[in-house]
C-alpha atoms as a PDB file:
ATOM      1  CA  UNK A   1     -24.454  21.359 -21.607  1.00  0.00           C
ATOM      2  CA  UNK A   2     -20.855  20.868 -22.225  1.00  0.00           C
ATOM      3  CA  UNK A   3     -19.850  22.098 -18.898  1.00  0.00           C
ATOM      4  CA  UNK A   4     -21.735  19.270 -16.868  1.00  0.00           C
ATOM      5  CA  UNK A   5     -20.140  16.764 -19.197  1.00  0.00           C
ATOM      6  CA  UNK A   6     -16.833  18.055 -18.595  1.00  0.00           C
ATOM      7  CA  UNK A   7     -18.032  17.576 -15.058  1.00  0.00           C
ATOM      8  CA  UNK A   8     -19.033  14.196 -15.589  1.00  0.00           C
ATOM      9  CA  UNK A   9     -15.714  13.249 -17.258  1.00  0.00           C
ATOM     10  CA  UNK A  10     -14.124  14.460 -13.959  1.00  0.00           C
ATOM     11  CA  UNK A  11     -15.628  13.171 -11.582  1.00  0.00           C
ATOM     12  CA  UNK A  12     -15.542   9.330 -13.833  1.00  0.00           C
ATOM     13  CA  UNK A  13     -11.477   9.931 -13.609  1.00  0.00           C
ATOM     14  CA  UNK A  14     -11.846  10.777 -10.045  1.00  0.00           C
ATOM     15  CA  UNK A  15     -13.638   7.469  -9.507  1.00  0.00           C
ATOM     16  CA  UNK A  16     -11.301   5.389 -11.603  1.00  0.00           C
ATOM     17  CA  UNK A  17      -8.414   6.813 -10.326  1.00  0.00           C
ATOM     18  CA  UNK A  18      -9.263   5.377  -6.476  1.00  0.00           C
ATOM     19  CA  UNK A  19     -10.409   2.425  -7.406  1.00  0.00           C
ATOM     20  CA  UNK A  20      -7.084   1.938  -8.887  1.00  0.00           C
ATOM     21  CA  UNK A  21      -5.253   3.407  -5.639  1.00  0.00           C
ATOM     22  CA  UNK A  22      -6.858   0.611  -3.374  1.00  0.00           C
ATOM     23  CA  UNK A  23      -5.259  -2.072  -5.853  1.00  0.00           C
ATOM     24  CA  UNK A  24      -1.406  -0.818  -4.728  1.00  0.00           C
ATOM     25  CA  UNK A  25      -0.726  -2.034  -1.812  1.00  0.00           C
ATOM     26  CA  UNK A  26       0.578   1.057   0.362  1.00  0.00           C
ATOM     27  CA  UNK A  27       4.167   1.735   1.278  1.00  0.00           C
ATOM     28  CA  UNK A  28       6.467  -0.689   2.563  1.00  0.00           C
ATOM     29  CA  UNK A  29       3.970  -3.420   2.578  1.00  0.00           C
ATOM     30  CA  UNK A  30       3.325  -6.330  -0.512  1.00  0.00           C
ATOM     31  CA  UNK A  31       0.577  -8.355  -1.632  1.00  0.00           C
ATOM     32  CA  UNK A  32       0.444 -12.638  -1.061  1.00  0.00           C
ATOM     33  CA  UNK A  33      -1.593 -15.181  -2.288  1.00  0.00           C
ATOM     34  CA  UNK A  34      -2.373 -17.696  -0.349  1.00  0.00           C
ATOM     35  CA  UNK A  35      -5.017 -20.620  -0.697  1.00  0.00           C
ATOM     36  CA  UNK A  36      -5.178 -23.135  -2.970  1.00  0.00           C
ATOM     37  CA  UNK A  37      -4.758 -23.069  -6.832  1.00  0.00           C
ATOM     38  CA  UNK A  38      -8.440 -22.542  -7.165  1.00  0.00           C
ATOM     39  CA  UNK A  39      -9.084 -19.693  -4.913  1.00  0.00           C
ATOM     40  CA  UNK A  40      -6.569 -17.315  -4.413  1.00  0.00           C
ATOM     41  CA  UNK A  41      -7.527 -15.409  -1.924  1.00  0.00           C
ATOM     42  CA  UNK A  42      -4.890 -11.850  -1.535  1.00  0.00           C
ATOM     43  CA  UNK A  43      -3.548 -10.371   1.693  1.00  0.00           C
ATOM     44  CA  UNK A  44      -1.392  -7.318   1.950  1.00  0.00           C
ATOM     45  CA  UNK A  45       1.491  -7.746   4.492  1.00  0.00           C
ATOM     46  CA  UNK A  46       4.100  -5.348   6.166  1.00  0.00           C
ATOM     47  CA  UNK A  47       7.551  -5.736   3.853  1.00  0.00           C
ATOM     48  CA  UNK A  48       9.201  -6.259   7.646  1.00  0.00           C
ATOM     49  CA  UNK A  49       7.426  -9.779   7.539  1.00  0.00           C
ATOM     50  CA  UNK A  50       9.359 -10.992   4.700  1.00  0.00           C
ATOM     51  CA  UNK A  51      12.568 -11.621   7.274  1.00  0.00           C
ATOM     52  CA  UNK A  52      10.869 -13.076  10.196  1.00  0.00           C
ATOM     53  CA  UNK A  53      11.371 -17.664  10.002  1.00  0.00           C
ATOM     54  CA  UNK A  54       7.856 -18.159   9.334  1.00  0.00           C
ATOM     55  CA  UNK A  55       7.932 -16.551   6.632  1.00  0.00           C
ATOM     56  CA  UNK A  56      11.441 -17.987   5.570  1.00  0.00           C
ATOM     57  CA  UNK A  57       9.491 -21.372   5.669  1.00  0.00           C
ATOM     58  CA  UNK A  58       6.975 -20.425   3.590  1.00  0.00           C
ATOM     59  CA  UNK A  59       9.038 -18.780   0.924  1.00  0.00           C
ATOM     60  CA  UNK A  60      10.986 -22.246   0.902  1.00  0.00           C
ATOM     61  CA  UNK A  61       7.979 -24.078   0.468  1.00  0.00           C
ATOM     62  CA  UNK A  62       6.333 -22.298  -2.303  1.00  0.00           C
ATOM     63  CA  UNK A  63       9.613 -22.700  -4.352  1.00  0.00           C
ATOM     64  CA  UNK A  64       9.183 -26.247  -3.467  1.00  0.00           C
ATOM     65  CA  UNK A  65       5.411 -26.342  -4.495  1.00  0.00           C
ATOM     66  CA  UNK A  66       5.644 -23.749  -7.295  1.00  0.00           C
ATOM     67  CA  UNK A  67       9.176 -22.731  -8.534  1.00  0.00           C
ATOM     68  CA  UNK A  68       9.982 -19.635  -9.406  1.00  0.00           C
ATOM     69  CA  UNK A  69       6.869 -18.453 -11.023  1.00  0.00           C
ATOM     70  CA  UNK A  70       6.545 -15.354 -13.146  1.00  0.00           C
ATOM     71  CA  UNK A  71       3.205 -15.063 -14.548  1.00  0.00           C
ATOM     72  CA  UNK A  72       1.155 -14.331 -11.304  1.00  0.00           C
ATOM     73  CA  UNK A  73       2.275 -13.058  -7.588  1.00  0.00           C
ATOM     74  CA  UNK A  74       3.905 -14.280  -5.033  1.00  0.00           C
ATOM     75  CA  UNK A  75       1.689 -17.534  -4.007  1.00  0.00           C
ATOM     76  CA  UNK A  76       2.048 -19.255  -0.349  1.00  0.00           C
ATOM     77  CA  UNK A  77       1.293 -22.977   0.088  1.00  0.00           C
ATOM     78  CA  UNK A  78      -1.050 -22.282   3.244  1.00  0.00           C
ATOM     79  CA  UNK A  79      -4.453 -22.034   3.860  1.00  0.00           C
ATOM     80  CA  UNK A  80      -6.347 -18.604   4.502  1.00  0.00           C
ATOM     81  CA  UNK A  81      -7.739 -19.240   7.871  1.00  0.00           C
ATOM     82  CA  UNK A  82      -4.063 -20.530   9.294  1.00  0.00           C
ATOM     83  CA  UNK A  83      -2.456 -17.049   7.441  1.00  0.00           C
ATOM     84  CA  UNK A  84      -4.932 -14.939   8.577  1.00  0.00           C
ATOM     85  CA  UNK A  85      -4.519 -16.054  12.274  1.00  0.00           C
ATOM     86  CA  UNK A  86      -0.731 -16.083  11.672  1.00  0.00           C
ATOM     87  CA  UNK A  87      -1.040 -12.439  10.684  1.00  0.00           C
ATOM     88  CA  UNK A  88      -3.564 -11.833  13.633  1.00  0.00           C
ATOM     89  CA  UNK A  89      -0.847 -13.011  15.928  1.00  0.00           C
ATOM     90  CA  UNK A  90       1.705 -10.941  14.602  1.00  0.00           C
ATOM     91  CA  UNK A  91      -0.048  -7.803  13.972  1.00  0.00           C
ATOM     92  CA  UNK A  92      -0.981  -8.062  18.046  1.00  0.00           C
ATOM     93  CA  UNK A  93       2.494  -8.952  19.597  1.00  0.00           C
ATOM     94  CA  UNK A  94       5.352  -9.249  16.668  1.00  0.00           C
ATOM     95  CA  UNK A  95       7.593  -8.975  19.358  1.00  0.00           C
ATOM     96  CA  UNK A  96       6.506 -12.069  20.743  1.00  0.00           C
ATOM     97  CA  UNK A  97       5.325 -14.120  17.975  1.00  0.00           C
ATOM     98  CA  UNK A  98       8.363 -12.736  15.322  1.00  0.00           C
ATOM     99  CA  UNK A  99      10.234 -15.584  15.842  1.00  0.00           C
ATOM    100  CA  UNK A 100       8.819 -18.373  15.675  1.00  0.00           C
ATOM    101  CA  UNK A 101       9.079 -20.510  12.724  1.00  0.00           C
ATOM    102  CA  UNK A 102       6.365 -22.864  10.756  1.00  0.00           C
ATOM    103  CA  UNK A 103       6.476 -25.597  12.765  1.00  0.00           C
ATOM    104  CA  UNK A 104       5.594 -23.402  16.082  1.00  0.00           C
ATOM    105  CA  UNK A 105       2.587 -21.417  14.934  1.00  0.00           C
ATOM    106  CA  UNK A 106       1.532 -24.586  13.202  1.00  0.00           C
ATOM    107  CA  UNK A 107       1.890 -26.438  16.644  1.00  0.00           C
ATOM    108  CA  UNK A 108       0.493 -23.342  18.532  1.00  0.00           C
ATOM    109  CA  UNK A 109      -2.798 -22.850  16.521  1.00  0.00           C
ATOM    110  CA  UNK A 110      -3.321 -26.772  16.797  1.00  0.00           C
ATOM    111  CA  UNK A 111      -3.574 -26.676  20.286  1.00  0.00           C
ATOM    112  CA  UNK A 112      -6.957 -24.685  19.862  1.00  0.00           C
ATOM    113  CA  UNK A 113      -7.631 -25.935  16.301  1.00  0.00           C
ATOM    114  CA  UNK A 114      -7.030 -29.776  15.590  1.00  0.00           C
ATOM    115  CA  UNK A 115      -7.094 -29.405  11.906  1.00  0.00           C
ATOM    116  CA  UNK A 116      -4.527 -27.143  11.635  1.00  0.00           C
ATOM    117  CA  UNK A 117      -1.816 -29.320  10.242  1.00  0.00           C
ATOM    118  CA  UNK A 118      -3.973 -30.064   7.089  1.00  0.00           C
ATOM    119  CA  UNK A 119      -4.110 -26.321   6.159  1.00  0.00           C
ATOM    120  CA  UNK A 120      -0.485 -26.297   4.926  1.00  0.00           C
ATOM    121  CA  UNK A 121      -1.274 -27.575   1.426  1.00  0.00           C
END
C-alpha cells in the first residue's frame, strides 16, 4: 500500500512539474500580450524580434498607451489577428519582412484586409 502511494506522489510531481515547463517560454524567446485590456491573449516570440522596427514601434506605442507597467507583462497595443499574421510573415521570410516598420505591415496586410488599420488599438 505505501509503495503505490509513493508512486502516486511521483507521478502527481511528474505531472505538475510539465505543466509548469510549458508556462516558461523556451530559450532565447519571451512572452507578449497583445489584445485589448479585456482579453489578453499571450504569444511567445524569438528574443531576435525585439530589434527588428516593427517591433521598435510597438514598444514605443505601448509606453505611450501604458507606461512603464510593472504589475503584469509586457502588453502590445495591437490586435491578435494583425500580430499573429505579423509573426506569420516573419517566421516565413524574416529576411524579407525584418525590416519593415509599423506603418508597412500595417499598409501590407490592408491591401488583403481593409480593416486592418482599426486593429492597432
Amino acid at each position: 500500500m505505501k509503495e503505490t502511494n509513493r508512486i502516486r506522489k511521483i507521478v502527481r510531481l511528474k505531472q505538475l512539474v510539465q505543466r509548469w515547463r510549458r508556462r516558461i517560454p523556451p530559450g532565447g524567446s519571451f512572452a507578449v500580450y497583445v489584445g485589448d485590456e479585456h482579453e489578453h491573449r499571450q504569444f511567445v516570440i524569438p528574443i531576435r524580434f525585439i530589434n527588428l522596427p516593427v517591433f521598435a514601434s510597438l514598444l514605443n506605442k505601448a509606453e505611450e498607451a501604458f507606461g512603464f507597467q510593472t504589475n503584469s507583462g509586457l502588453v502590445l497595443p495591437c490586435d491578435a489577428i494583425f500580430f499573429e499574421k505579423l509573426l506569420k510573415a516573419l517566421e516565413r521570410n524574416e529576411r524579407r519582412f525584418g525590416a519593415l516598420d509599423l506603418g508597412d505591415f500595417t499598409e501590407m496586410f490592408s491591401e488583403s484586409w481593409p480593416l486592418i488599420g482599426s486593429l492597432l488599438l
